[in-house]
C-alpha atoms as a PDB file:
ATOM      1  CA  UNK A   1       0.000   0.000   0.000  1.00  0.00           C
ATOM      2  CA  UNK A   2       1.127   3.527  -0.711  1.00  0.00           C
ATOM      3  CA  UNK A   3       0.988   6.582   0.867  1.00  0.00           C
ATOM      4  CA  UNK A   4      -2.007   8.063   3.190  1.00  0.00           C
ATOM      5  CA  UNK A   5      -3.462  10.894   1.291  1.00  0.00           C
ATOM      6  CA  UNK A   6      -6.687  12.754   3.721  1.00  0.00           C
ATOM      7  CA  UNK A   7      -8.044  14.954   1.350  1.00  0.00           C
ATOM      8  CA  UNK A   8      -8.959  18.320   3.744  1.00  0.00           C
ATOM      9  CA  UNK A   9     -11.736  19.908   3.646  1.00  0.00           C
ATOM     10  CA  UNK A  10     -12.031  23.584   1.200  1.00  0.00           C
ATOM     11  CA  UNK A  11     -12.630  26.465   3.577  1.00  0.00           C
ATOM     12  CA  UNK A  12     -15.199  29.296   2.172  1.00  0.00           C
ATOM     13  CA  UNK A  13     -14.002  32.342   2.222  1.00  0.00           C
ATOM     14  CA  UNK A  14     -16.635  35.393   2.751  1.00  0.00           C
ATOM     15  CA  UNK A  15     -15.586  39.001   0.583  1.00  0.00           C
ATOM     16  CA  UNK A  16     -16.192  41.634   2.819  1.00  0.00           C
ATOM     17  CA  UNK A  17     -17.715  44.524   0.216  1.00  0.00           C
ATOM     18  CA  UNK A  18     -16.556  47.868   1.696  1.00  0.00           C
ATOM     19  CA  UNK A  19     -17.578  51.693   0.951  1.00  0.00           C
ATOM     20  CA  UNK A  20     -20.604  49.630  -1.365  1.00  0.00           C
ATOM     21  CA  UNK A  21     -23.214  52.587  -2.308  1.00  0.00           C
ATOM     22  CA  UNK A  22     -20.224  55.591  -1.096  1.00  0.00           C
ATOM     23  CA  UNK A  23     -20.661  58.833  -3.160  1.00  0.00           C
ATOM     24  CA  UNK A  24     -17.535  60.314  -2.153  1.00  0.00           C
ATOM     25  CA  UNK A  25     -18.286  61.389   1.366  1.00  0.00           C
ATOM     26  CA  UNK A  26     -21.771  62.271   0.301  1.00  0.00           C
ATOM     27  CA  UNK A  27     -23.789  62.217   3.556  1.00  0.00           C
ATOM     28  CA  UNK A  28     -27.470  61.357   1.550  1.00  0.00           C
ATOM     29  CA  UNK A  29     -25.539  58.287   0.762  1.00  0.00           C
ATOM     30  CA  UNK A  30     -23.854  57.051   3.748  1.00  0.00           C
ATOM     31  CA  UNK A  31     -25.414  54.079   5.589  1.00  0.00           C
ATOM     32  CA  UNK A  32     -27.238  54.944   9.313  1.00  0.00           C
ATOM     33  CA  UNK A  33     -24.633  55.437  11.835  1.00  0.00           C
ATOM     34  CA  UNK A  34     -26.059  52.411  14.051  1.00  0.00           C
ATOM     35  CA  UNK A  35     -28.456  49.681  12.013  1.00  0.00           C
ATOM     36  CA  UNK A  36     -29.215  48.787  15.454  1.00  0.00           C
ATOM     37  CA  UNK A  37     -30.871  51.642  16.473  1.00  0.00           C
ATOM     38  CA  UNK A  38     -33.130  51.639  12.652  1.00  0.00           C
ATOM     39  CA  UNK A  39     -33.815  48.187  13.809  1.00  0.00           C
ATOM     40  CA  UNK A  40     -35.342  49.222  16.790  1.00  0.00           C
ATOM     41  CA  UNK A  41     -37.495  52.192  15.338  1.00  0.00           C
ATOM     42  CA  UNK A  42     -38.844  49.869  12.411  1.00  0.00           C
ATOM     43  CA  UNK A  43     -39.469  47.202  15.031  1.00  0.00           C
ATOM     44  CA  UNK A  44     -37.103  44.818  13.773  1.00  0.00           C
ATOM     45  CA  UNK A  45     -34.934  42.795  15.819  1.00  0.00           C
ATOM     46  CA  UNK A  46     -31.671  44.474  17.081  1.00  0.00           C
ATOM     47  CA  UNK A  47     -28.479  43.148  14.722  1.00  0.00           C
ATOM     48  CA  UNK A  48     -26.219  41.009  16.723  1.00  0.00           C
ATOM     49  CA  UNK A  49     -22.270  42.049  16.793  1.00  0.00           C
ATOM     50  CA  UNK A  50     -20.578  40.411  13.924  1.00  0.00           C
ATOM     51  CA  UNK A  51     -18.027  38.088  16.078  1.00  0.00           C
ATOM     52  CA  UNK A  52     -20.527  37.677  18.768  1.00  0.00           C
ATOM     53  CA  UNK A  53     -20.186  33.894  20.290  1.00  0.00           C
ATOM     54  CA  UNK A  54     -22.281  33.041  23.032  1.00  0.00           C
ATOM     55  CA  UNK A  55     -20.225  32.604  26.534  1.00  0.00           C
ATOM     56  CA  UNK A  56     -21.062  29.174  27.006  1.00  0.00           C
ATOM     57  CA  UNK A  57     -19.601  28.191  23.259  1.00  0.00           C
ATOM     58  CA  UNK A  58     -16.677  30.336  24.004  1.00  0.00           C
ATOM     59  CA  UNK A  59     -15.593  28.205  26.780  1.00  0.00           C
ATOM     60  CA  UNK A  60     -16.060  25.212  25.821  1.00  0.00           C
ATOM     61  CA  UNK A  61     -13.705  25.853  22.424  1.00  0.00           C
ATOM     62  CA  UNK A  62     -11.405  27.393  24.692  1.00  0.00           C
ATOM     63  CA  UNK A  63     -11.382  23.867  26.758  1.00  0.00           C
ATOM     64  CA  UNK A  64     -11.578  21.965  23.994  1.00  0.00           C
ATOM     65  CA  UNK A  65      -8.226  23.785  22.711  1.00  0.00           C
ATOM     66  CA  UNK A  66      -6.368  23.660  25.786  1.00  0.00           C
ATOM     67  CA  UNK A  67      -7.294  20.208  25.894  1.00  0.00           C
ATOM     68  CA  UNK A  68      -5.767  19.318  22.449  1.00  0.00           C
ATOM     69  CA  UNK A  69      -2.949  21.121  22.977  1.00  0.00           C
ATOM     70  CA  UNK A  70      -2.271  19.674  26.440  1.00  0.00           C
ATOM     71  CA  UNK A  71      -2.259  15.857  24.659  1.00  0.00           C
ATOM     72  CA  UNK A  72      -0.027  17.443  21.616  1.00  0.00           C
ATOM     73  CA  UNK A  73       2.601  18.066  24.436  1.00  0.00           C
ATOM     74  CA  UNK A  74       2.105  14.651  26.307  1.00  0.00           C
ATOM     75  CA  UNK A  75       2.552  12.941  22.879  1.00  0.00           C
ATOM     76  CA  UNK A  76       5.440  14.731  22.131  1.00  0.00           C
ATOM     77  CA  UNK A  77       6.982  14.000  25.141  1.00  0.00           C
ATOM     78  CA  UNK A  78       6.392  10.227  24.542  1.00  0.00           C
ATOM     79  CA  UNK A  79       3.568   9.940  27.330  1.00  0.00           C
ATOM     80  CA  UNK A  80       1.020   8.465  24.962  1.00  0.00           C
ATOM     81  CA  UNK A  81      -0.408   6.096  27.740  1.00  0.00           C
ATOM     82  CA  UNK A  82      -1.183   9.799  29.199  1.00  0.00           C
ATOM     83  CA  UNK A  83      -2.310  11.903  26.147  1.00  0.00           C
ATOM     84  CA  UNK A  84      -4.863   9.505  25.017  1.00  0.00           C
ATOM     85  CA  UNK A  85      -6.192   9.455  28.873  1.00  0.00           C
ATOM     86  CA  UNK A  86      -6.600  13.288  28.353  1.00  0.00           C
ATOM     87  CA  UNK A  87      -8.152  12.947  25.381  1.00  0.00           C
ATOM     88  CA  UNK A  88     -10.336  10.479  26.322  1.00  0.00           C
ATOM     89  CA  UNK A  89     -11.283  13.129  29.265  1.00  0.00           C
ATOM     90  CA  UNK A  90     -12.047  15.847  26.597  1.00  0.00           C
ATOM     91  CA  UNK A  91     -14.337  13.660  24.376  1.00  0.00           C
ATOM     92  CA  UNK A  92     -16.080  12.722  28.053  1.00  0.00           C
ATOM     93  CA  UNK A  93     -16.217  16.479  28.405  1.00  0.00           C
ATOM     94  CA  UNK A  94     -16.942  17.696  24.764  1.00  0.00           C
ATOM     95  CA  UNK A  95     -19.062  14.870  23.402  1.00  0.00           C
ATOM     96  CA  UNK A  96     -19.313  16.996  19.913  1.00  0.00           C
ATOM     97  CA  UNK A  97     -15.249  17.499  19.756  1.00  0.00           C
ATOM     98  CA  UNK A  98     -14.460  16.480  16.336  1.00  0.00           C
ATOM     99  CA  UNK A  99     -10.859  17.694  17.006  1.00  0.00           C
ATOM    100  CA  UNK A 100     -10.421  15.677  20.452  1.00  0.00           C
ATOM    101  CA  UNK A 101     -11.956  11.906  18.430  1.00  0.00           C
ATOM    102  CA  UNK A 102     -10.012  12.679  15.423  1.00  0.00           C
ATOM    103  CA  UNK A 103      -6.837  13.510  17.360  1.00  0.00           C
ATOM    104  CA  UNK A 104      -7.700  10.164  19.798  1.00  0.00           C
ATOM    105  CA  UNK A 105      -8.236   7.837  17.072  1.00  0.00           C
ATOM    106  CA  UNK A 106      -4.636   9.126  15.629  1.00  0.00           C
ATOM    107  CA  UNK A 107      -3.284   8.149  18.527  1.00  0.00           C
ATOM    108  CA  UNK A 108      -4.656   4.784  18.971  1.00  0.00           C
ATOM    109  CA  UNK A 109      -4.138   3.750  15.472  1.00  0.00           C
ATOM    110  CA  UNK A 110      -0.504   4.675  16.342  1.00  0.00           C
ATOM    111  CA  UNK A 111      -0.182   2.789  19.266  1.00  0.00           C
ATOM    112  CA  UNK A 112      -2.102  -0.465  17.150  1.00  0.00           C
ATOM    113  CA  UNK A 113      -5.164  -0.349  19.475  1.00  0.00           C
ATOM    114  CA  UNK A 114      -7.566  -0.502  15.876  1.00  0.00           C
ATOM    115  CA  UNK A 115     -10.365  -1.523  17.466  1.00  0.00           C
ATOM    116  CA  UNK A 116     -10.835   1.395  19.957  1.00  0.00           C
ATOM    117  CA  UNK A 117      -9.840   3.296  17.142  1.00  0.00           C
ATOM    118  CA  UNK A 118     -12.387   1.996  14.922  1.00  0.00           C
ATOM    119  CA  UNK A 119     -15.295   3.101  17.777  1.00  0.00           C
ATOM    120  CA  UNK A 120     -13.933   6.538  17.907  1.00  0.00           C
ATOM    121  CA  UNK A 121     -14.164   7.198  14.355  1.00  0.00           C
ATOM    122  CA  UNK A 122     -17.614   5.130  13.846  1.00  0.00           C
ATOM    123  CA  UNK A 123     -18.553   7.692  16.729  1.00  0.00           C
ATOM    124  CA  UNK A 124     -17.065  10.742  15.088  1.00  0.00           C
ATOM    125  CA  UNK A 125     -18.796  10.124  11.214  1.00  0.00           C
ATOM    126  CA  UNK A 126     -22.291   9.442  13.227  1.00  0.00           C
ATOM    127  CA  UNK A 127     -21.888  13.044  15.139  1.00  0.00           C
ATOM    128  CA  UNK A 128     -20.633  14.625  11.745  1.00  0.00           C
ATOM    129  CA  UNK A 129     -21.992  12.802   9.207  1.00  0.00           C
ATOM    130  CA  UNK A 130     -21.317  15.275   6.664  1.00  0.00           C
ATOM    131  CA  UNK A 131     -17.179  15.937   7.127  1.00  0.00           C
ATOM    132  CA  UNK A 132     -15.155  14.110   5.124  1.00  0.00           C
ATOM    133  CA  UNK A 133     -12.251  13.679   7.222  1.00  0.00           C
ATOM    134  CA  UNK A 134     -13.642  11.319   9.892  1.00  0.00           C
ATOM    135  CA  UNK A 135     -15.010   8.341   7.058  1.00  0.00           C
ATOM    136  CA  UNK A 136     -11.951   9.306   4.831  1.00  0.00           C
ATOM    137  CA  UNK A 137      -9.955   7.904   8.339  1.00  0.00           C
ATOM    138  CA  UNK A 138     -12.387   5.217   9.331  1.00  0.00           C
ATOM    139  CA  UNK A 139     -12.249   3.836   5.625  1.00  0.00           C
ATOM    140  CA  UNK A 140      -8.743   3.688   6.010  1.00  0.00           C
ATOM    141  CA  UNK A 141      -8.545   1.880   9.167  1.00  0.00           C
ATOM    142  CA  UNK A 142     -10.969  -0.795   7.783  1.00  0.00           C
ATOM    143  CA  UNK A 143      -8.998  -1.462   5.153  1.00  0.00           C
ATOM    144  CA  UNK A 144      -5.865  -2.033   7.441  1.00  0.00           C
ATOM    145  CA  UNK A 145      -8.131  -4.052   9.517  1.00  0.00           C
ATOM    146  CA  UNK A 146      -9.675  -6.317   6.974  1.00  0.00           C
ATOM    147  CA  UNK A 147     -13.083  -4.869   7.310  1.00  0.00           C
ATOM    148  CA  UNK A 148     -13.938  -4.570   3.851  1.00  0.00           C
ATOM    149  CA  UNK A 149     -17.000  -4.763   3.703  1.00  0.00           C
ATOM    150  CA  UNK A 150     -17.583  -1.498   5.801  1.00  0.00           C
ATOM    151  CA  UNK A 151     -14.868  -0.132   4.120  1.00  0.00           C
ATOM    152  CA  UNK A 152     -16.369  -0.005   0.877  1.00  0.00           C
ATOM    153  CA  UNK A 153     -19.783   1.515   2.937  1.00  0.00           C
ATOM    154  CA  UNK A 154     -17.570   4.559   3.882  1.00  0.00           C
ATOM    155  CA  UNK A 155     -15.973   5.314   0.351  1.00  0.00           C
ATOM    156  CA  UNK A 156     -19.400   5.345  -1.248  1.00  0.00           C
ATOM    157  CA  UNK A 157     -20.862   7.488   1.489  1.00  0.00           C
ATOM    158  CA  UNK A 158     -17.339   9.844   0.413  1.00  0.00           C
ATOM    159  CA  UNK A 159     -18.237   9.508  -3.348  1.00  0.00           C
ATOM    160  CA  UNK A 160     -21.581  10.397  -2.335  1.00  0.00           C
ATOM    161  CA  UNK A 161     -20.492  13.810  -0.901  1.00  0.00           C
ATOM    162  CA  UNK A 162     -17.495  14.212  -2.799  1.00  0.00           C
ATOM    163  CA  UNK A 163     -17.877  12.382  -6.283  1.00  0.00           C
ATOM    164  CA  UNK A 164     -14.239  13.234  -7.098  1.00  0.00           C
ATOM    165  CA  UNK A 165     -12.924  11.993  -4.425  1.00  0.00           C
ATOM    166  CA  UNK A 166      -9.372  10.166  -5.076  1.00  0.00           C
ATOM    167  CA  UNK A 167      -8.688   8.516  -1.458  1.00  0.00           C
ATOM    168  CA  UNK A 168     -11.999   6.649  -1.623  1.00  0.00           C
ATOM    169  CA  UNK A 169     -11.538   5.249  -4.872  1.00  0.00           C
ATOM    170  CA  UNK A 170      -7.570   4.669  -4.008  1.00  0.00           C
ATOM    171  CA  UNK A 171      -9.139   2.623  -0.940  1.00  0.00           C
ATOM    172  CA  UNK A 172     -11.876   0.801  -3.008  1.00  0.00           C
ATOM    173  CA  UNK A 173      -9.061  -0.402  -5.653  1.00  0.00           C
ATOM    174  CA  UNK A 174      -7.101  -2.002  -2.673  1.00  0.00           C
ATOM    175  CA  UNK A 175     -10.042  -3.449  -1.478  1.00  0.00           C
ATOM    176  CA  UNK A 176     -10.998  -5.289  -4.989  1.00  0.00           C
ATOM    177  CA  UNK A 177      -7.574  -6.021  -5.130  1.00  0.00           C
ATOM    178  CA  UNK A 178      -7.422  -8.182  -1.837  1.00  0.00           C
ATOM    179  CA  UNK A 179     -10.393  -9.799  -2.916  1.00  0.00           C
ATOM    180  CA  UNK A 180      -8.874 -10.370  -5.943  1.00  0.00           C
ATOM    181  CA  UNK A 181     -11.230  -8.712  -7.777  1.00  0.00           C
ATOM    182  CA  UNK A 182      -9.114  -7.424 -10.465  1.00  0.00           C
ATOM    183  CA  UNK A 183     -11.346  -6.291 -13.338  1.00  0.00           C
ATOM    184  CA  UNK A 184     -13.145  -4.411 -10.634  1.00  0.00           C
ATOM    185  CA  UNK A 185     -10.252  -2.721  -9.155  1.00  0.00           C
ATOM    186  CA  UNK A 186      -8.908  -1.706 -12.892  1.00  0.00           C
ATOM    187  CA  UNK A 187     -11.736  -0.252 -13.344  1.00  0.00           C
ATOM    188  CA  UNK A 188     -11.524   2.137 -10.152  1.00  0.00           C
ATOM    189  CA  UNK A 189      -7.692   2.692 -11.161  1.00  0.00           C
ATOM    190  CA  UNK A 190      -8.699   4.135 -14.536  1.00  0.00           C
ATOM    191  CA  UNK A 191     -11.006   6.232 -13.132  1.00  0.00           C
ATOM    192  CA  UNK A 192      -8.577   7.590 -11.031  1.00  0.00           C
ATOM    193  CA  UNK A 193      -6.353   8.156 -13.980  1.00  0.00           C
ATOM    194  CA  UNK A 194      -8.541  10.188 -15.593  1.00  0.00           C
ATOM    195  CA  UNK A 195      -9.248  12.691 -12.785  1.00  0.00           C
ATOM    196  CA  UNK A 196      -5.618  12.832 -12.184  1.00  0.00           C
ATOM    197  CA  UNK A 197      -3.602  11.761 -15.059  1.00  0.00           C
ATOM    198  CA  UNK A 198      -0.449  13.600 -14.049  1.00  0.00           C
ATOM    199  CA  UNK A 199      -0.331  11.338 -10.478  1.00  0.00           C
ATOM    200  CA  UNK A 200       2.431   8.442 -11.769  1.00  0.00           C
ATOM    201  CA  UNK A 201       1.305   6.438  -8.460  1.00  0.00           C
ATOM    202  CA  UNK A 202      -1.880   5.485 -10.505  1.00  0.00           C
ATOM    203  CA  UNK A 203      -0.349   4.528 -13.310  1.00  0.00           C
ATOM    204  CA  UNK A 204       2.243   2.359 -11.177  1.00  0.00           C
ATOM    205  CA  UNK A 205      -0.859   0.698  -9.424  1.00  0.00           C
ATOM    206  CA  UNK A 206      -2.559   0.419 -13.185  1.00  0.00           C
ATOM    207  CA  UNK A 207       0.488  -1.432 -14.332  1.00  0.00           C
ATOM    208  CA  UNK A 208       0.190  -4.130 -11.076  1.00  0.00           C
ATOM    209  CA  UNK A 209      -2.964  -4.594 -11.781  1.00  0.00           C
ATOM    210  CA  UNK A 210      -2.261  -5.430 -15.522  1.00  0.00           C
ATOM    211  CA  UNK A 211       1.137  -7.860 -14.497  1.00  0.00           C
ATOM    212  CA  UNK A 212      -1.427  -9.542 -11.980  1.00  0.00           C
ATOM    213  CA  UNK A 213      -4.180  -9.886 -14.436  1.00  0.00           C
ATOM    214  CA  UNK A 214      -1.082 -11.604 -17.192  1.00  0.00           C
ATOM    215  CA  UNK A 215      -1.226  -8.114 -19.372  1.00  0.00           C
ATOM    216  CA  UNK A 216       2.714  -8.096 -19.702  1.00  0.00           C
ATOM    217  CA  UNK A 217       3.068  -5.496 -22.242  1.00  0.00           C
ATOM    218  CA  UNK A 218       0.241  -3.409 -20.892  1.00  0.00           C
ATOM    219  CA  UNK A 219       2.047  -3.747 -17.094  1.00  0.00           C
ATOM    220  CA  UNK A 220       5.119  -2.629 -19.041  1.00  0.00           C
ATOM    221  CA  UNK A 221       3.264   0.367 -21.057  1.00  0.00           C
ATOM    222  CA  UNK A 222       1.898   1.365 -17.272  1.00  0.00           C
ATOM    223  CA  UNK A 223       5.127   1.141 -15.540  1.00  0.00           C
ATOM    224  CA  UNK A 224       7.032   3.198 -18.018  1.00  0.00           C
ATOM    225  CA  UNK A 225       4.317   6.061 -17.925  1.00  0.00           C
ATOM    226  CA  UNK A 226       4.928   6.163 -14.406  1.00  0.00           C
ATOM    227  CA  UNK A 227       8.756   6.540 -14.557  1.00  0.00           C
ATOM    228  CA  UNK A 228       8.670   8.841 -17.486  1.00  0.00           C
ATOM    229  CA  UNK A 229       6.476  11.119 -15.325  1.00  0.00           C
ATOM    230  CA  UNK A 230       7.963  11.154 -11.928  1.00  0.00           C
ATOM    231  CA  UNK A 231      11.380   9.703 -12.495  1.00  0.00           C
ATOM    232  CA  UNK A 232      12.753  10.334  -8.721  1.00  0.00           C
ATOM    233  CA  UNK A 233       9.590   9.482  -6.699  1.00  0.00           C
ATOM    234  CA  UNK A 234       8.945   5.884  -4.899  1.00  0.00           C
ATOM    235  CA  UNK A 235       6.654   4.910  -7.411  1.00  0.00           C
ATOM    236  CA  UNK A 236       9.364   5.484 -10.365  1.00  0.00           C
ATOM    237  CA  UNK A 237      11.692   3.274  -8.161  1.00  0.00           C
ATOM    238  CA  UNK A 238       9.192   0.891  -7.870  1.00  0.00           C
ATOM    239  CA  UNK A 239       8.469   1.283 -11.343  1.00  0.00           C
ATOM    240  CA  UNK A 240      12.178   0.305 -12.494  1.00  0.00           C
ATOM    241  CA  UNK A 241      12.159  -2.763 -10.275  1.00  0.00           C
ATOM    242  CA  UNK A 242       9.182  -4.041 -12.078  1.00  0.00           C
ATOM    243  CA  UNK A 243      10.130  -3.396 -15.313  1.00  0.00           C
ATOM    244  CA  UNK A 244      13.591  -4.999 -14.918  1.00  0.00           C
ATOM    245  CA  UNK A 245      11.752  -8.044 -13.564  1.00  0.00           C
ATOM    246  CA  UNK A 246       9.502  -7.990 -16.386  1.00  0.00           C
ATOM    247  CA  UNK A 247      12.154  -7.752 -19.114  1.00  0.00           C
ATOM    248  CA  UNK A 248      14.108 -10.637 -17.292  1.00  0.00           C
ATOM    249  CA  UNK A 249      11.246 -12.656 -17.676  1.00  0.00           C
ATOM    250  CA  UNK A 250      10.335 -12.120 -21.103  1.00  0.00           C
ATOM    251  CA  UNK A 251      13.690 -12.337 -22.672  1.00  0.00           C
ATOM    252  CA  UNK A 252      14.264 -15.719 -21.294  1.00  0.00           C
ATOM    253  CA  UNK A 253      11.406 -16.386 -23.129  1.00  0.00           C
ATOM    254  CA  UNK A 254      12.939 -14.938 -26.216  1.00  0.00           C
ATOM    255  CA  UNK A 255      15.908 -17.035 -25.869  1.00  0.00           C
ATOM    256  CA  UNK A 256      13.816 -20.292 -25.058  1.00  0.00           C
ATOM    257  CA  UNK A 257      12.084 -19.405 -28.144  1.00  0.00           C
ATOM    258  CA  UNK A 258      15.153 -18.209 -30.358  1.00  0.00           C
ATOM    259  CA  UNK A 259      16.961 -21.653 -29.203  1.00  0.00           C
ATOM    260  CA  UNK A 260      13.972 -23.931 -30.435  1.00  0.00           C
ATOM    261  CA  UNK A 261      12.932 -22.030 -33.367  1.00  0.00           C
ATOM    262  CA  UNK A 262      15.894 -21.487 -36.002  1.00  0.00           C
ATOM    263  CA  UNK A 263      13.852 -19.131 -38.097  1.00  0.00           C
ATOM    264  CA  UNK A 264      12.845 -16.818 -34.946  1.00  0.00           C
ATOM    265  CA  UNK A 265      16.693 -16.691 -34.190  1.00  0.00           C
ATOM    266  CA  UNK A 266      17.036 -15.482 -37.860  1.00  0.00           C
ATOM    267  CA  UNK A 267      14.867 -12.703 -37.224  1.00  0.00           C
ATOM    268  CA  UNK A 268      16.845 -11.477 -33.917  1.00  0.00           C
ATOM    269  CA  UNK A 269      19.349 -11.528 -35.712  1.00  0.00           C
ATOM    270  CA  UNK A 270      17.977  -8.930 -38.596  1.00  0.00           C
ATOM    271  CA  UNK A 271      15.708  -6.884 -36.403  1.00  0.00           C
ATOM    272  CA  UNK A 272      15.485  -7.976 -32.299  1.00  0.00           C
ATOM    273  CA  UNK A 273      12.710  -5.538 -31.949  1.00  0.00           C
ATOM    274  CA  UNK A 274      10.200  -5.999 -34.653  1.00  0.00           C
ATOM    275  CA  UNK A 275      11.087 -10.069 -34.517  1.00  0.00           C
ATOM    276  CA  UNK A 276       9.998 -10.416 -30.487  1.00  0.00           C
ATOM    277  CA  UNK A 277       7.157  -7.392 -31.055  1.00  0.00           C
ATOM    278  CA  UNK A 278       5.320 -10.423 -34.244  1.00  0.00           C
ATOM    279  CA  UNK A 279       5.616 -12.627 -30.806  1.00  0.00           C
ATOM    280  CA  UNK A 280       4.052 -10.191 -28.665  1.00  0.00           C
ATOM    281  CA  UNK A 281       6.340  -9.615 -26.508  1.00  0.00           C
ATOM    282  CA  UNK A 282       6.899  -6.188 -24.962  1.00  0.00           C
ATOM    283  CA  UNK A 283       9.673  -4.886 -23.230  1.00  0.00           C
ATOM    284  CA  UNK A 284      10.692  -1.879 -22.117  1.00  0.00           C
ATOM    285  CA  UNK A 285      13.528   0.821 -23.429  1.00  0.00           C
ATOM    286  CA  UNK A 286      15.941  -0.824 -21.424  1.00  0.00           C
ATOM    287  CA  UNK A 287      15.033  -3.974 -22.021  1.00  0.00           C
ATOM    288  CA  UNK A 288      15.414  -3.677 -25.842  1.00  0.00           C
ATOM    289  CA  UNK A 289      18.515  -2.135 -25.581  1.00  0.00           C
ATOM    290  CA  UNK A 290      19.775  -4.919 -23.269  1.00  0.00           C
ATOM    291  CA  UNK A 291      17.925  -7.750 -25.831  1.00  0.00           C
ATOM    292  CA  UNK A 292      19.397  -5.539 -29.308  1.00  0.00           C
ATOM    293  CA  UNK A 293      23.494  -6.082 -27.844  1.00  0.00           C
ATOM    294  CA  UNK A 294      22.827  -9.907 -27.315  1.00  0.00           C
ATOM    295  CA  UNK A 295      24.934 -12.052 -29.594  1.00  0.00           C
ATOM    296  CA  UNK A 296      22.332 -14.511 -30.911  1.00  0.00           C
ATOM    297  CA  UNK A 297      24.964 -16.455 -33.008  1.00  0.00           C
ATOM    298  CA  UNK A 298      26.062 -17.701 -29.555  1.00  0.00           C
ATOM    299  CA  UNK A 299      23.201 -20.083 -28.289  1.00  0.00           C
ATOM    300  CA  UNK A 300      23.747 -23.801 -28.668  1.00  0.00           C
ATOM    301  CA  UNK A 301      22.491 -25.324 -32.323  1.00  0.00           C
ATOM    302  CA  UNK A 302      20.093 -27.801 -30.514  1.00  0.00           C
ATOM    303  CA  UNK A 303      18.244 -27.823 -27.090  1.00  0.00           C
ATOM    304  CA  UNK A 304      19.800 -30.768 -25.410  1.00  0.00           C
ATOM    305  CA  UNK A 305      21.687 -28.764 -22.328  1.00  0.00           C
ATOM    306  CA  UNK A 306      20.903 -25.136 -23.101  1.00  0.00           C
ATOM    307  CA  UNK A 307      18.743 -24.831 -19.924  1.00  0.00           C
ATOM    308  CA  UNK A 308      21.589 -25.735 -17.601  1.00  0.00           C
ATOM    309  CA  UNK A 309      23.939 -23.122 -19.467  1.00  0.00           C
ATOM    310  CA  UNK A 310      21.252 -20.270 -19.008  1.00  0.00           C
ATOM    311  CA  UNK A 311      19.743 -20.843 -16.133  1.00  0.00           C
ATOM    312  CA  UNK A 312      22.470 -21.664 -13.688  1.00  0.00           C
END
């Protein structure tokens, strides 16, 4: 499995409009010095200040901050035993904390309790079942947990709120994948691949998918897009191992081929690449330049022994 990508949420942000209806200073065309005060004459309700939080809200985000920062510093000073007791506290305190489960179920995940973890987060999407961030985690953890089947419940409920949503179909891919579900989980990957066509970790999953499924030149065509897009990330490293396995394997096959069939080792000889591309075979830019400096004139006349020589 790759990388843990939690898509966050987009902020709104509000434009103030400023000096709207101004004519210069003109006083027929300034607003009322207090709206409050017009309220009142018209009978209208007075308008509240624009930052105004009720007391009562105040303090418990103020607690609910301390709180969080209080079990950042515990954490950090490797008292996890401790910070998840506080944040346990806050949650006991805060029932609607959002922050304090999300923070917890970190925690626990990190110290491989999955199961608490998993009833923090269940609680945390069924008091927010809106935010994306608690069933983009709990989809996650079911997934490491082998809870597939509610695993695939949360990334529909994400594709239901966010329809593009990468993660869930990254996590739905994996899932078909364990289940060995392959058509189904190519199907997710190219999906994927089309909303983000630049990310070379798709097409690096894509060309797993294809090896798996016995597409060896469409694994290879997959693997190379990957490398030629990201050539110094993970999946380009990744990408090079596979390839280099996948040539390996399909120019022994050449040779097997080449050593049995006279006429095919005529055709090496004249043209390596179009010969092995009439068999099918498809190998990748290294691979061909590795196959085009064999010496084909070499291999044995007949196949009594030529395993042993290439093999061992």
């Amino acid at each position: 499995m790759s990388s843990k990508r939690i898509t966050q949420q987009v902020s709104q942000e509000y434009a103030v409009m400023a000096g709207a209806g101004s004519d210069g200073g003109n006083p027929a065309s300034s607003p009322p010095a207090s709206l409050s005060a017009v309220g009142l004459v018209l009978g209208a309700p007075p308008v509240p200040a624009e930052n105004a939080v009720p007391v009562k809200q105040r303090k418990t985000e103020n607690r609910e901050t301390r709180s969080l920062r209080r079990a950042a510093d515990l954490a950090a000073e490797g008292k996890i035993d401790r910070a998840l007791d506080h944040l346990r506290r806050l949650i006991v305190a805060v029932p609607n904390s959002l922050r304090g489960r999300l923070r917890l179920a970190t925690l626990l995940r990190e110290k491989n309790k999955s199961r608490e973890a998993l009833e923090v987060l269940r609680a945390a999407v069924q008091n927010a079942p809106l935010s994306l961030q608690p069933r983009e985690m709990l989809a996650e953890l079911c997934l490491e947990a082998g809870r597939w089947e509610e695993a695939v419940e949360q990334c529909r409920a994400l594709l239901a709120l966010s329809p593009n949503s990468i993660l869930a179909r990254d996590i739905l891919s994996a899932v078909h994948l364990q289940r060995g579900h392959l058509e189904k989980a190519l199907r997710v990957i190219d999906e994927m691949i089309r909303l983000d066509p630049r990310d070379a970790g798709n097409h690096f999953k894509r060309g797993v998918l294809l090896q798996q499924m016995g597409n060896v030149g469409g694994a290879v065509t997959a693997f190379e897009r990957a490398l030629e897009m990201a050539p110094d990330t993970e999946a380009a490293e990744e990408s090079r191992a596979a390839l280099e396995m996948l040539d390996n394997y399909q120019i022994r096959q050449v040779i097997t081929l080449a050593v049995e069939d006279l006429g095919f080792r005529v055709q090496l000889r004249r043209d390596s690449t179009r010969a092995i591309t009439a068999k099918g075979y498809i190998l990748s830019h290294s691979g061909l330049s590795a196959l085009s400096q064999m010496r084909f004139d070499d291999l044995p006349d007949a196949p009594p022994g030529w395993r042993h020589l290439f093999y061992h």
